[in-house]
N, C-alpha and C. Protein backbone atom coordinates (compact mmCIF):
# COMPACT_ATOMS: atom_id res chain seq x y z
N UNK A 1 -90.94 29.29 -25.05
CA UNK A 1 -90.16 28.87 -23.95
C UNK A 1 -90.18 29.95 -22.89
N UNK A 2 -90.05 29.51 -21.94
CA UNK A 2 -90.20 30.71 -20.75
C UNK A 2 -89.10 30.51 -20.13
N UNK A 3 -88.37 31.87 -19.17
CA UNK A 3 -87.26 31.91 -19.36
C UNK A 3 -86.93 31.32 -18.43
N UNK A 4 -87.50 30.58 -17.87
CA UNK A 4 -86.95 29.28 -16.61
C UNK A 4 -86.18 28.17 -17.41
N UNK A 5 -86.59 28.12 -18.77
CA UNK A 5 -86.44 27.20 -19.30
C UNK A 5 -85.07 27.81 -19.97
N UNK A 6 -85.10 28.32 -20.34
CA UNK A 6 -83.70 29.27 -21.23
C UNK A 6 -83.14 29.10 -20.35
N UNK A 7 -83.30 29.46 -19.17
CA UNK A 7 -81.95 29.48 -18.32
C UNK A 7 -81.12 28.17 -17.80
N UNK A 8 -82.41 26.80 -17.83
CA UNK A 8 -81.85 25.83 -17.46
C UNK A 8 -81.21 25.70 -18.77
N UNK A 9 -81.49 25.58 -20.17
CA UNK A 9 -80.70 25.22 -21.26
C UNK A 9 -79.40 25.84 -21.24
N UNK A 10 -79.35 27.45 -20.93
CA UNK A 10 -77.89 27.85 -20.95
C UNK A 10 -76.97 27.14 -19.60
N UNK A 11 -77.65 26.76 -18.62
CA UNK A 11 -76.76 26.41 -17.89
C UNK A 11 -76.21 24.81 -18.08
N UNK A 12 -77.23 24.18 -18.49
CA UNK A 12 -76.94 22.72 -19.02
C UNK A 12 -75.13 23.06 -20.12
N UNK A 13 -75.93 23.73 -21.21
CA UNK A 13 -74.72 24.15 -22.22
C UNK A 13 -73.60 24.46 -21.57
N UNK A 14 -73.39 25.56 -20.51
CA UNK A 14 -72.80 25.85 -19.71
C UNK A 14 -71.44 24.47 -19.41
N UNK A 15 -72.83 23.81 -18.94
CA UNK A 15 -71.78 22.57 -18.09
C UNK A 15 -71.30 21.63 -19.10
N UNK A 16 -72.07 21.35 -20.28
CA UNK A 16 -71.46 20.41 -21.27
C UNK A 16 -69.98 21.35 -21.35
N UNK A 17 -69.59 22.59 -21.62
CA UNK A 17 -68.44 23.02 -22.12
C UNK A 17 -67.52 22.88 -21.43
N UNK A 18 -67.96 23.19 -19.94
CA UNK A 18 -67.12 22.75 -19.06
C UNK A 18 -66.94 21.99 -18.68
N UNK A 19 -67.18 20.66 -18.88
CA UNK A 19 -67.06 19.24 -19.12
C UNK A 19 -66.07 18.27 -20.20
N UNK A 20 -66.74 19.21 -21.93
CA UNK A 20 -65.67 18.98 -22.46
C UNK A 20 -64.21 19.72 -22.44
N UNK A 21 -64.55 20.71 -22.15
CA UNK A 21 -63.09 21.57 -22.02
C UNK A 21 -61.78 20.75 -20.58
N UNK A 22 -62.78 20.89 -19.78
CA UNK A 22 -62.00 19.95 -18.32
C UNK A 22 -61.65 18.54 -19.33
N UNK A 23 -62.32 17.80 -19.73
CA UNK A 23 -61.91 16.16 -20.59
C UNK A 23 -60.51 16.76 -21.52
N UNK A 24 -60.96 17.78 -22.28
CA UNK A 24 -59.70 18.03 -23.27
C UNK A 24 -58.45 18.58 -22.67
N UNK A 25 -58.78 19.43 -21.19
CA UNK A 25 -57.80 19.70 -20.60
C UNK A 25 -56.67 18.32 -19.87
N UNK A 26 -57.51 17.93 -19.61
CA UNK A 26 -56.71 16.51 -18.72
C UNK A 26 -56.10 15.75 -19.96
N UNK A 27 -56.76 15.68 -20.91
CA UNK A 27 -56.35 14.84 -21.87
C UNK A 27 -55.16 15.66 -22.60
N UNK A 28 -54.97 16.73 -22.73
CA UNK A 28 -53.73 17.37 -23.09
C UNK A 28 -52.31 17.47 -21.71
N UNK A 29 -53.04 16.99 -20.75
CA UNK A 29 -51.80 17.49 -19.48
C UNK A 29 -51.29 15.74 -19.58
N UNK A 30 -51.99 14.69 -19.77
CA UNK A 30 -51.81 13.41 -19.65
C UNK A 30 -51.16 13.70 -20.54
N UNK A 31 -51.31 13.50 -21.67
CA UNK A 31 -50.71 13.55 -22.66
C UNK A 31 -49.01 14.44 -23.03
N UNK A 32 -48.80 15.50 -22.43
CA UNK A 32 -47.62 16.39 -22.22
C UNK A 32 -46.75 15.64 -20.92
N UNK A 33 -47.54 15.10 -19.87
CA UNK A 33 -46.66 14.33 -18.86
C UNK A 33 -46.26 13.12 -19.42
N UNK A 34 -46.71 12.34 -20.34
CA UNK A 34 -45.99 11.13 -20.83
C UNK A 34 -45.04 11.65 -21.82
N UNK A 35 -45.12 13.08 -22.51
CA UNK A 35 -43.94 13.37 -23.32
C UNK A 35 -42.66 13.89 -22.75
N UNK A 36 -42.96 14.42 -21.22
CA UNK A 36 -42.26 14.98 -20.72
C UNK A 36 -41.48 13.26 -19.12
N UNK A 37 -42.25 12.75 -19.27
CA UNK A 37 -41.77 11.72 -18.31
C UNK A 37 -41.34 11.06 -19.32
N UNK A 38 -40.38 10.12 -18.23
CA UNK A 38 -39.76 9.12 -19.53
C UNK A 38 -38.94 8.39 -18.68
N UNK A 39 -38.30 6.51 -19.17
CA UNK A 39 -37.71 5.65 -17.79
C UNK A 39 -36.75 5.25 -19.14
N UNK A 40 -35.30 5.71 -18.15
CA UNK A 40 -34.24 5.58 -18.54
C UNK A 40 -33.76 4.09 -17.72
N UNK A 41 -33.60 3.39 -18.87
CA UNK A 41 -32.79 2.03 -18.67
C UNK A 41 -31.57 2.37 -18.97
N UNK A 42 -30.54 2.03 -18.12
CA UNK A 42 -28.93 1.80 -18.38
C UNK A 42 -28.69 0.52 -18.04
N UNK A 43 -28.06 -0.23 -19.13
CA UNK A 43 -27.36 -1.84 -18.69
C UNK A 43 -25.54 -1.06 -18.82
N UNK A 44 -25.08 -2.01 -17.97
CA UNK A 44 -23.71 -2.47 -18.17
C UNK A 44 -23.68 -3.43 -17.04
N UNK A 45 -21.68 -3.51 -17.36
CA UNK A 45 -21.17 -4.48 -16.47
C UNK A 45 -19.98 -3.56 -16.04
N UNK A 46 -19.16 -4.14 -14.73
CA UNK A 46 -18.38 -3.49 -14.05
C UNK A 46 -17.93 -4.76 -13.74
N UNK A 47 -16.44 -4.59 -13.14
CA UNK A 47 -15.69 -5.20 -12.37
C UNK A 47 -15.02 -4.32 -11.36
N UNK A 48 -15.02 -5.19 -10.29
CA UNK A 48 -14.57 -4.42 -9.10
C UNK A 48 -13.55 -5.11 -9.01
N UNK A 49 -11.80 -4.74 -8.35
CA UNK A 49 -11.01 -5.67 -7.97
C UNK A 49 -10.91 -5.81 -6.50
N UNK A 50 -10.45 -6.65 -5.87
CA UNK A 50 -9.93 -6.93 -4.92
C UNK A 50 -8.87 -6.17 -4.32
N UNK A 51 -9.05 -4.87 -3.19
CA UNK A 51 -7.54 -5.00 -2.67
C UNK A 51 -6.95 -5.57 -1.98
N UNK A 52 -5.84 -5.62 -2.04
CA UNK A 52 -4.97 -6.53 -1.33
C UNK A 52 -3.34 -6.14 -0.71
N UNK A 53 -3.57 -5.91 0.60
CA UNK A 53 -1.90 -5.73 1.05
C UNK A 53 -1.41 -6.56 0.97
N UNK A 54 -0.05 -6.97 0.39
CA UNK A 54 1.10 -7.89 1.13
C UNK A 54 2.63 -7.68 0.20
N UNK A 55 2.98 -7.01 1.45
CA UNK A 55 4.32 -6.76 1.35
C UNK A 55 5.80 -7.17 1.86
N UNK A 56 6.34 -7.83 1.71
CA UNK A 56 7.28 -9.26 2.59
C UNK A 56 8.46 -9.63 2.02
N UNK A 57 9.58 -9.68 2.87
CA UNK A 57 10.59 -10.34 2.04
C UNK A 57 10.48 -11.85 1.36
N UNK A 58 10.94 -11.81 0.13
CA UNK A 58 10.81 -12.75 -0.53
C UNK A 58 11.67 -13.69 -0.88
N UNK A 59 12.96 -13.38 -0.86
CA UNK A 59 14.32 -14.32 -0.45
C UNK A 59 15.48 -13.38 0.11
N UNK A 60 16.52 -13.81 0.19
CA UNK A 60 17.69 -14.01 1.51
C UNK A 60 18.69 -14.65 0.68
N UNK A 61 20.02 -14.00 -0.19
CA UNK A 61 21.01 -14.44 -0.72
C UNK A 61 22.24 -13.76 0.20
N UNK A 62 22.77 -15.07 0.53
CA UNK A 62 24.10 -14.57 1.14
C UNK A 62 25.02 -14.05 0.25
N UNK A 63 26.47 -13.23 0.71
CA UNK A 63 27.07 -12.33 -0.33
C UNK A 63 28.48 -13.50 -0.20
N UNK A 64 28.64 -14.10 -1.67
CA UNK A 64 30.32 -14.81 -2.04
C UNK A 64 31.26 -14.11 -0.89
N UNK A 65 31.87 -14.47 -0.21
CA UNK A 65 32.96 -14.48 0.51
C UNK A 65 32.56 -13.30 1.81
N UNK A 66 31.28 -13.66 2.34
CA UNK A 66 31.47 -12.99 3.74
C UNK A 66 31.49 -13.92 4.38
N UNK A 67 32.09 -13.31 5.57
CA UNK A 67 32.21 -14.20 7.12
C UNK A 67 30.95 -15.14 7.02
N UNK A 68 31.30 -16.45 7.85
CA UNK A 68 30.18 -17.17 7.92
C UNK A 68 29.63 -16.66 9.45
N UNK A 69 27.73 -17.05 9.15
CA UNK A 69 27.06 -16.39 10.16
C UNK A 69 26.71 -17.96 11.30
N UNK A 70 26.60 -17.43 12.16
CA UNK A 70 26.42 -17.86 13.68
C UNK A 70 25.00 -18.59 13.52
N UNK A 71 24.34 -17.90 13.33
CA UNK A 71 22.67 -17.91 12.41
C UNK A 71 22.67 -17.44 11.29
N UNK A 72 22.41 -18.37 10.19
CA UNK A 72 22.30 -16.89 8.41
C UNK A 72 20.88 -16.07 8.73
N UNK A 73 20.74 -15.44 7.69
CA UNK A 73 19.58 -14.56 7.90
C UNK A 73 18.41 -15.14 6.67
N UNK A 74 17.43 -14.70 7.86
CA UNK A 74 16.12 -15.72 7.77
C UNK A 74 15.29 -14.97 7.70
N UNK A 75 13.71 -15.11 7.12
CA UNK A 75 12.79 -14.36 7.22
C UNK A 75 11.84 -15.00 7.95
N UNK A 76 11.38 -13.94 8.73
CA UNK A 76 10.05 -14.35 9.83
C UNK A 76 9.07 -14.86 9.44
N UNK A 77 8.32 -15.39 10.02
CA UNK A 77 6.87 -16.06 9.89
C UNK A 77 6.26 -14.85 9.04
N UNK A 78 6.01 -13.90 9.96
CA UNK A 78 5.46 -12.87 8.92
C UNK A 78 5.89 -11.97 7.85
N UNK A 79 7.05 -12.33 7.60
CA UNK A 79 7.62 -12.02 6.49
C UNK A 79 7.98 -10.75 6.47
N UNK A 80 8.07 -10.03 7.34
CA UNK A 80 9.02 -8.83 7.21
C UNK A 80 9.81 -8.22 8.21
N UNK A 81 10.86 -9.35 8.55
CA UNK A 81 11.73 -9.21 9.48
C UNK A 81 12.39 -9.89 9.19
N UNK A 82 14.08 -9.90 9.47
CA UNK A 82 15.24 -11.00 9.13
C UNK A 82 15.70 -10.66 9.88
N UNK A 83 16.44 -12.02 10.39
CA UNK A 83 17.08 -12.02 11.54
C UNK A 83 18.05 -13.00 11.16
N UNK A 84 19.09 -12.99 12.07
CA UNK A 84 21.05 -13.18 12.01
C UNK A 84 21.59 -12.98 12.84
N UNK A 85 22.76 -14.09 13.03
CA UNK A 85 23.67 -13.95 13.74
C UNK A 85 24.84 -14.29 13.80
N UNK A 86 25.69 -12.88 13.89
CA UNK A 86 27.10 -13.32 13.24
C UNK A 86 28.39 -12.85 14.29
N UNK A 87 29.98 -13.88 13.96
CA UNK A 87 30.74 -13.47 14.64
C UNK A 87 31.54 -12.64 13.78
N UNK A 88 32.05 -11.25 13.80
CA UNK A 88 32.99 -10.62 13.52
C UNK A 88 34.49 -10.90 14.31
N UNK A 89 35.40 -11.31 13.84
CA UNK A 89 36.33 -11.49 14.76
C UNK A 89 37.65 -10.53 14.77
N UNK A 90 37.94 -9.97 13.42
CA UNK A 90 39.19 -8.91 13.46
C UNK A 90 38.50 -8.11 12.41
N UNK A 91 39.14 -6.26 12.87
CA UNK A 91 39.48 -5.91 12.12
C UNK A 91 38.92 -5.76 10.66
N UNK A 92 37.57 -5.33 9.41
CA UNK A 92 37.22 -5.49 8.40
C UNK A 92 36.57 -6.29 8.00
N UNK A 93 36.35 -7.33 9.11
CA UNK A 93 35.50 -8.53 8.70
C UNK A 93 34.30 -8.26 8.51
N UNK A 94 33.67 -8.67 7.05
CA UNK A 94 32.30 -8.21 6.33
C UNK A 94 31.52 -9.56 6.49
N UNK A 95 30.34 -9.07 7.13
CA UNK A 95 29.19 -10.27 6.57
C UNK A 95 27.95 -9.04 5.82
N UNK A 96 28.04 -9.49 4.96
CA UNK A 96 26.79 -9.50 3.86
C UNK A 96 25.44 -10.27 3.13
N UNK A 97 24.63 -9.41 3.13
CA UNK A 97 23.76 -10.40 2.07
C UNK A 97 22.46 -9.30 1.23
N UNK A 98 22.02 -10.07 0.50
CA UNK A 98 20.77 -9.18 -0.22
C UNK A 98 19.85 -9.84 0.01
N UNK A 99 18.79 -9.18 0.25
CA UNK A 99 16.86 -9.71 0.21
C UNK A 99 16.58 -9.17 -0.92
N UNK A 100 15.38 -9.81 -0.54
CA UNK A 100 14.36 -9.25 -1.99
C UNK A 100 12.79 -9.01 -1.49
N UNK A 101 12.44 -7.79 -1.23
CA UNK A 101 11.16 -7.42 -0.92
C UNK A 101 10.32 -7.36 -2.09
N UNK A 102 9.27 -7.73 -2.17
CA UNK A 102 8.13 -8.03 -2.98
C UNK A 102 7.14 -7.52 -2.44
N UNK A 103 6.40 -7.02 -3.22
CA UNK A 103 4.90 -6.32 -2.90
C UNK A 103 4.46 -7.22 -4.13
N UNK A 104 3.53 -8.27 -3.44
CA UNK A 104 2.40 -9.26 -3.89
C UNK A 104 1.16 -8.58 -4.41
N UNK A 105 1.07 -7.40 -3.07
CA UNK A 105 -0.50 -6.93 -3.37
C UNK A 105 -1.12 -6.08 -4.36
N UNK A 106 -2.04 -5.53 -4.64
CA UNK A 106 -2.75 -5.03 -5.68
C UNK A 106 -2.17 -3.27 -5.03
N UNK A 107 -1.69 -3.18 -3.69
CA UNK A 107 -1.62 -1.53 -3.58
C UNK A 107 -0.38 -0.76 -3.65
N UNK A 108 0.05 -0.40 -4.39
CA UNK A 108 1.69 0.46 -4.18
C UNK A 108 1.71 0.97 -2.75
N UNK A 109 2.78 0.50 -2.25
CA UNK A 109 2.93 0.59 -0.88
C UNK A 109 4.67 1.82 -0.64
N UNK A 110 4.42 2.19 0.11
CA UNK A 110 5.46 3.38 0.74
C UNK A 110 6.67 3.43 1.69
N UNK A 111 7.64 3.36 1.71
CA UNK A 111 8.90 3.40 2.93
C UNK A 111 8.18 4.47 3.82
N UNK A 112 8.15 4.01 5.02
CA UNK A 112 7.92 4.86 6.56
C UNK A 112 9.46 4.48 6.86
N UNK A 113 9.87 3.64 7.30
CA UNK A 113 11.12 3.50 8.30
C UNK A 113 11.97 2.32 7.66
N UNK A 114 13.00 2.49 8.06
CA UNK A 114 14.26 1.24 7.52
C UNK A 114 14.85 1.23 9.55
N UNK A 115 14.51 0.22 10.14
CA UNK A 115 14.74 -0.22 11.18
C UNK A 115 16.27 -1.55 11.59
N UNK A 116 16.98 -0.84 12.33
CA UNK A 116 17.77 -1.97 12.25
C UNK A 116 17.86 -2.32 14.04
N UNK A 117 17.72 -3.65 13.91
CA UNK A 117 17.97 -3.79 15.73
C UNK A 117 18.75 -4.96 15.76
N UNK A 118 19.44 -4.81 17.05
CA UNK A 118 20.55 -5.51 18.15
C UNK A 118 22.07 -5.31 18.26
N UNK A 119 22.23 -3.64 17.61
CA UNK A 119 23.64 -3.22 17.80
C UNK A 119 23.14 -2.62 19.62
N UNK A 120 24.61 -2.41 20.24
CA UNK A 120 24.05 -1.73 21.56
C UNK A 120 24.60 -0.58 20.96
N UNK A 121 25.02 0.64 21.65
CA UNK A 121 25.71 1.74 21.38
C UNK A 121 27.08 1.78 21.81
N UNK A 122 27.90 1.12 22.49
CA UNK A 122 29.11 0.57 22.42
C UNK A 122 29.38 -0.04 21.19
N UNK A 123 28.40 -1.18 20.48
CA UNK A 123 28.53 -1.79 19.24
C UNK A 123 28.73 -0.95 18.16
N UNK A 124 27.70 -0.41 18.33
CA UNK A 124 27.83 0.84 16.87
C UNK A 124 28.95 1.60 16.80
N UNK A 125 30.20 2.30 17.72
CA UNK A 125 31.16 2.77 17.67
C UNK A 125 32.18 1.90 16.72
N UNK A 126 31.75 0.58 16.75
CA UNK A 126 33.29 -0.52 16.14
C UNK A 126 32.48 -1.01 15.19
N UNK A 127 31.06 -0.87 14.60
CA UNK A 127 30.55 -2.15 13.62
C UNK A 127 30.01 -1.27 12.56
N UNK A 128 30.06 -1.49 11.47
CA UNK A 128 29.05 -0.61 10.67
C UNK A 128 27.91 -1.25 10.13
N UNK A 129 27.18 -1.33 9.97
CA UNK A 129 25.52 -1.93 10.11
C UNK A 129 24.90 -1.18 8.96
N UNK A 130 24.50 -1.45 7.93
CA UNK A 130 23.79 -0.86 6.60
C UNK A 130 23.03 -1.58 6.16
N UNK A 131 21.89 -0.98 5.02
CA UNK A 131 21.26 -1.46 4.43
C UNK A 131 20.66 -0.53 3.38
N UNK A 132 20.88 -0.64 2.06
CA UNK A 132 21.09 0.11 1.46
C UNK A 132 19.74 -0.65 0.13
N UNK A 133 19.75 -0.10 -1.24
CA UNK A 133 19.21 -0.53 -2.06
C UNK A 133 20.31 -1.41 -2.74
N UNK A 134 20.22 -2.37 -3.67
CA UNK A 134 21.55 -3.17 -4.18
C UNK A 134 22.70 -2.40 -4.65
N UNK A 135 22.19 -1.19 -5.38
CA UNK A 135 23.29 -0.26 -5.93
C UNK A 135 23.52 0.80 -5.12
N UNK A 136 23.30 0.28 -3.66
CA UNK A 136 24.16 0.97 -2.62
C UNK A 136 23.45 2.53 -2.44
N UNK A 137 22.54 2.70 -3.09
CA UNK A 137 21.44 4.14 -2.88
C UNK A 137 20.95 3.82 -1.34
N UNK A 138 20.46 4.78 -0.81
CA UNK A 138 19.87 4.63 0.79
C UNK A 138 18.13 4.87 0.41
N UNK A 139 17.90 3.80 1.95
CA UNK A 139 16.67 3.50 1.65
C UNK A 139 16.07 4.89 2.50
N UNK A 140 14.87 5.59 1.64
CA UNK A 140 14.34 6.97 2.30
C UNK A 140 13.08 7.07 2.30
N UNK A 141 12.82 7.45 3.54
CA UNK A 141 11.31 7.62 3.54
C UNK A 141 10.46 8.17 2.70
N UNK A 142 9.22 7.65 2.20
CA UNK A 142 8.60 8.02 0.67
C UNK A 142 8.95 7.14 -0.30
N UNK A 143 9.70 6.41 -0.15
CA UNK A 143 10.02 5.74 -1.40
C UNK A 143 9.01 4.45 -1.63
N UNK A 144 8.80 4.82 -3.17
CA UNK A 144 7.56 3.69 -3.49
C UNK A 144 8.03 2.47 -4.24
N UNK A 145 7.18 1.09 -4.22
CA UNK A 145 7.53 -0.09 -4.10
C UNK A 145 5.88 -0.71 -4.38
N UNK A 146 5.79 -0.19 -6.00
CA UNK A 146 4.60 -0.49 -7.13
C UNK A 146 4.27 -1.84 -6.54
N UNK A 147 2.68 -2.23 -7.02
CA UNK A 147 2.20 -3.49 -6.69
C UNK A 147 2.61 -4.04 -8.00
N UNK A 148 2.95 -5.53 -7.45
CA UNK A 148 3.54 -6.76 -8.30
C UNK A 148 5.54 -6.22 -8.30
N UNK A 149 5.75 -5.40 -8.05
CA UNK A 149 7.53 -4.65 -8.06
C UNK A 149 8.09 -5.48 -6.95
N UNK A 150 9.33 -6.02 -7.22
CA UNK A 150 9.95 -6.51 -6.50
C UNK A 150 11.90 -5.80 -6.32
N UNK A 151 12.25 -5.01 -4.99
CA UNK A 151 13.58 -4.50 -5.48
C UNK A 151 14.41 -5.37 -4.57
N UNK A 152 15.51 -5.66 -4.39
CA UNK A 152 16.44 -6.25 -3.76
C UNK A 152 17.27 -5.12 -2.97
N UNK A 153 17.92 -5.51 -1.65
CA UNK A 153 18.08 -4.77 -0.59
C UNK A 153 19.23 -4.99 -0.72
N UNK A 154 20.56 -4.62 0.10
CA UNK A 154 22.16 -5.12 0.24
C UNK A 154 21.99 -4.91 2.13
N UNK A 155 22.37 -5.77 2.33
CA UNK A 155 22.44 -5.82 4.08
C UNK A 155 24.51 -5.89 4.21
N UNK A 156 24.91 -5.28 4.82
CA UNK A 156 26.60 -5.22 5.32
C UNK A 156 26.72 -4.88 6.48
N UNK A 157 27.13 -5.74 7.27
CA UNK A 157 27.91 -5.59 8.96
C UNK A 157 29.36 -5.60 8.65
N UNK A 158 30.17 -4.55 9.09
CA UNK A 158 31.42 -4.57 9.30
C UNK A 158 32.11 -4.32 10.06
N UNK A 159 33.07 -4.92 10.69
CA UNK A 159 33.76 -4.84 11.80
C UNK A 159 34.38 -3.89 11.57
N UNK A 160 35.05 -2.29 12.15
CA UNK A 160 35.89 -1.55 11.64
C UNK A 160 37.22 -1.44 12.47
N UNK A 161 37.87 -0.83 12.19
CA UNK A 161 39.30 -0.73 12.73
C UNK A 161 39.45 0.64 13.21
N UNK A 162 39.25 1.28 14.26
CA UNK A 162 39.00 2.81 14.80
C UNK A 162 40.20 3.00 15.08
N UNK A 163 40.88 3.88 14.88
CA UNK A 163 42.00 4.80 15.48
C UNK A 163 41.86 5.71 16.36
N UNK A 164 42.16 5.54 17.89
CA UNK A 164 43.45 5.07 18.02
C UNK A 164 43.63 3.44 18.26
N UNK A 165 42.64 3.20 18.58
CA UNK A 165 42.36 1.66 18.78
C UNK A 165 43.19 0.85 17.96
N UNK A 166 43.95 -0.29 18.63
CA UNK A 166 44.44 -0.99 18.03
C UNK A 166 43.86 -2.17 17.75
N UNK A 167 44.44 -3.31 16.93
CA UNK A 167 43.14 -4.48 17.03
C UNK A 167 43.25 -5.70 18.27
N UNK A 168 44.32 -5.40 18.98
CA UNK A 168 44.24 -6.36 19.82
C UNK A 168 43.29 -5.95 20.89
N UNK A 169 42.77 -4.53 20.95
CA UNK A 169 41.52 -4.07 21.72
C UNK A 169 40.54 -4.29 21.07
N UNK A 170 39.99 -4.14 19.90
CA UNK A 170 39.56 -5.39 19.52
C UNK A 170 38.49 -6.90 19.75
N UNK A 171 40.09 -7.40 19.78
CA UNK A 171 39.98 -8.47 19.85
C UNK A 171 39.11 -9.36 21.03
N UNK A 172 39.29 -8.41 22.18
CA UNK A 172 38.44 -8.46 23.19
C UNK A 172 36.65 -7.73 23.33
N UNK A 173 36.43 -7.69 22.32
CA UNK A 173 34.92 -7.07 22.09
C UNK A 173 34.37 -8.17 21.00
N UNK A 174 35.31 -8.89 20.76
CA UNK A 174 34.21 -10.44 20.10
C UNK A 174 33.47 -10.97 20.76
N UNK A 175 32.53 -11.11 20.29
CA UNK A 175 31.31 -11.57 20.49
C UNK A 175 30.37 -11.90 19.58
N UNK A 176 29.13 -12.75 19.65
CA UNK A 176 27.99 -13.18 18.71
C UNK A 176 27.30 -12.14 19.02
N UNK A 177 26.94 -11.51 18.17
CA UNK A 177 25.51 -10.20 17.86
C UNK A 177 24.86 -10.74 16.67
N UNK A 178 23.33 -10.70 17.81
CA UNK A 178 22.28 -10.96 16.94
C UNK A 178 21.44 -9.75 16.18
N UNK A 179 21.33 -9.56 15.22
CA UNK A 179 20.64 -8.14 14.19
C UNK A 179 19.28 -8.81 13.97
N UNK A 180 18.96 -8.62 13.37
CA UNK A 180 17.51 -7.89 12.91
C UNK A 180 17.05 -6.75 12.47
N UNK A 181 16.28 -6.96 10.99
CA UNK A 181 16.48 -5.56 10.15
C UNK A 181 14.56 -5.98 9.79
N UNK A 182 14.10 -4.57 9.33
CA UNK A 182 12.87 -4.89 8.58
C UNK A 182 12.51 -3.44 7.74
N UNK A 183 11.64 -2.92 6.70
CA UNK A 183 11.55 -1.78 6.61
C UNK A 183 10.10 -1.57 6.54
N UNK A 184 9.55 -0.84 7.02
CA UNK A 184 7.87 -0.19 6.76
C UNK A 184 7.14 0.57 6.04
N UNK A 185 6.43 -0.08 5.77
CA UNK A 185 6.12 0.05 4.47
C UNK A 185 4.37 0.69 4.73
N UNK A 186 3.60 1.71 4.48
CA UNK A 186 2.17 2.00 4.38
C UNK A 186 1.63 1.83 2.91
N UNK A 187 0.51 1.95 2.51
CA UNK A 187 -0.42 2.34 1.59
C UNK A 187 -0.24 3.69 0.89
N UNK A 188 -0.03 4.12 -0.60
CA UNK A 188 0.93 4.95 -1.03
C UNK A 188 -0.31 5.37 -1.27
């Protein structure tokens, strides 16, 4: 053999090795990427709920033996406002009643404000105007009112008797006053 020939044989050999070595190489990296890749299936199920605001008075019980009202008290179209109208005529005369606020919705909802309107400020000197929780606790901002919870309110207008005032002074400040109460309520 002459060494033209040797040399093409070593280089042939040459390339077979590096041929099979490159095949065995790929075939070991294929092989390590399918051990090292891999497809994660996760099944389940979920439920999502619905939220839902609605927070509203839900009834209006007048109180056994108050004054009868001019208008009784009613709840608004949108349900969170009551409105009334009553005559006080002497002296102690109480009109009362209780609601019942309900939170329908899925969100615990929060006291912002306890609003009362249609005293003037002359009125407010002779009337006392409240609204309290039934057991007479005061309604305070922060206070929560759970979804599906329903608490009952106490509403009292009272005519008072001021000293030095007598009641036949009084007697001349009768009149029909219309109220309106509501309380506000946010997302707790």
């Amino acid at each position: 053999m002459n060494a033209e020939n040797m040399d093409n044989t070593d280089g042939k050999m040459k390339r077979k090795y590096l041929v099979i070595i490159a095949i065995i190489l790929m075939l070991f990296i294929s092989i390590g990427y399918s051990l090292v890749s891999s497809n994660i299936l996760i099944n389940g199920t979920t439920n999502i709920r619905r939220s839902e605001w609605d927070v509203h008075f839900s009834s209006v019980n007048v109180t056994t033996g108050s004054e009868l009202a001019v208008i009784p008290p009613a709840i608004s179209n949108t349900g969170t406002l009551i409105n009334f109208s009553i005559n006080l005529e002497k002296a102690n005369d109480v009109y009362e009643f209780t609601a019942e606020v309900f939170n329908e919705g899925t969100i615990d909802a929060k006291v912002t404000d306890c609003i009362k309107l249609g005293l003037s400020q002359e009125q407010e000197e002779y009337v006392d105007y409240k609204i309290t929780y039934l057991d007479d606790s005061s309604i305070n901002e922060g206070d929560i009112l759970r979804a599906g919870e329903k608490k009952k309110l106490k509403v009292s207008v009272r005519y008072l008797k001021l000293l030095p005032i007598n009641e036949s002074d009084l007697t001349d400040l009768y009149e029909t006053v219309n109220l309106s109460f509501k309380v506000d309520y946010v997302q707790n």
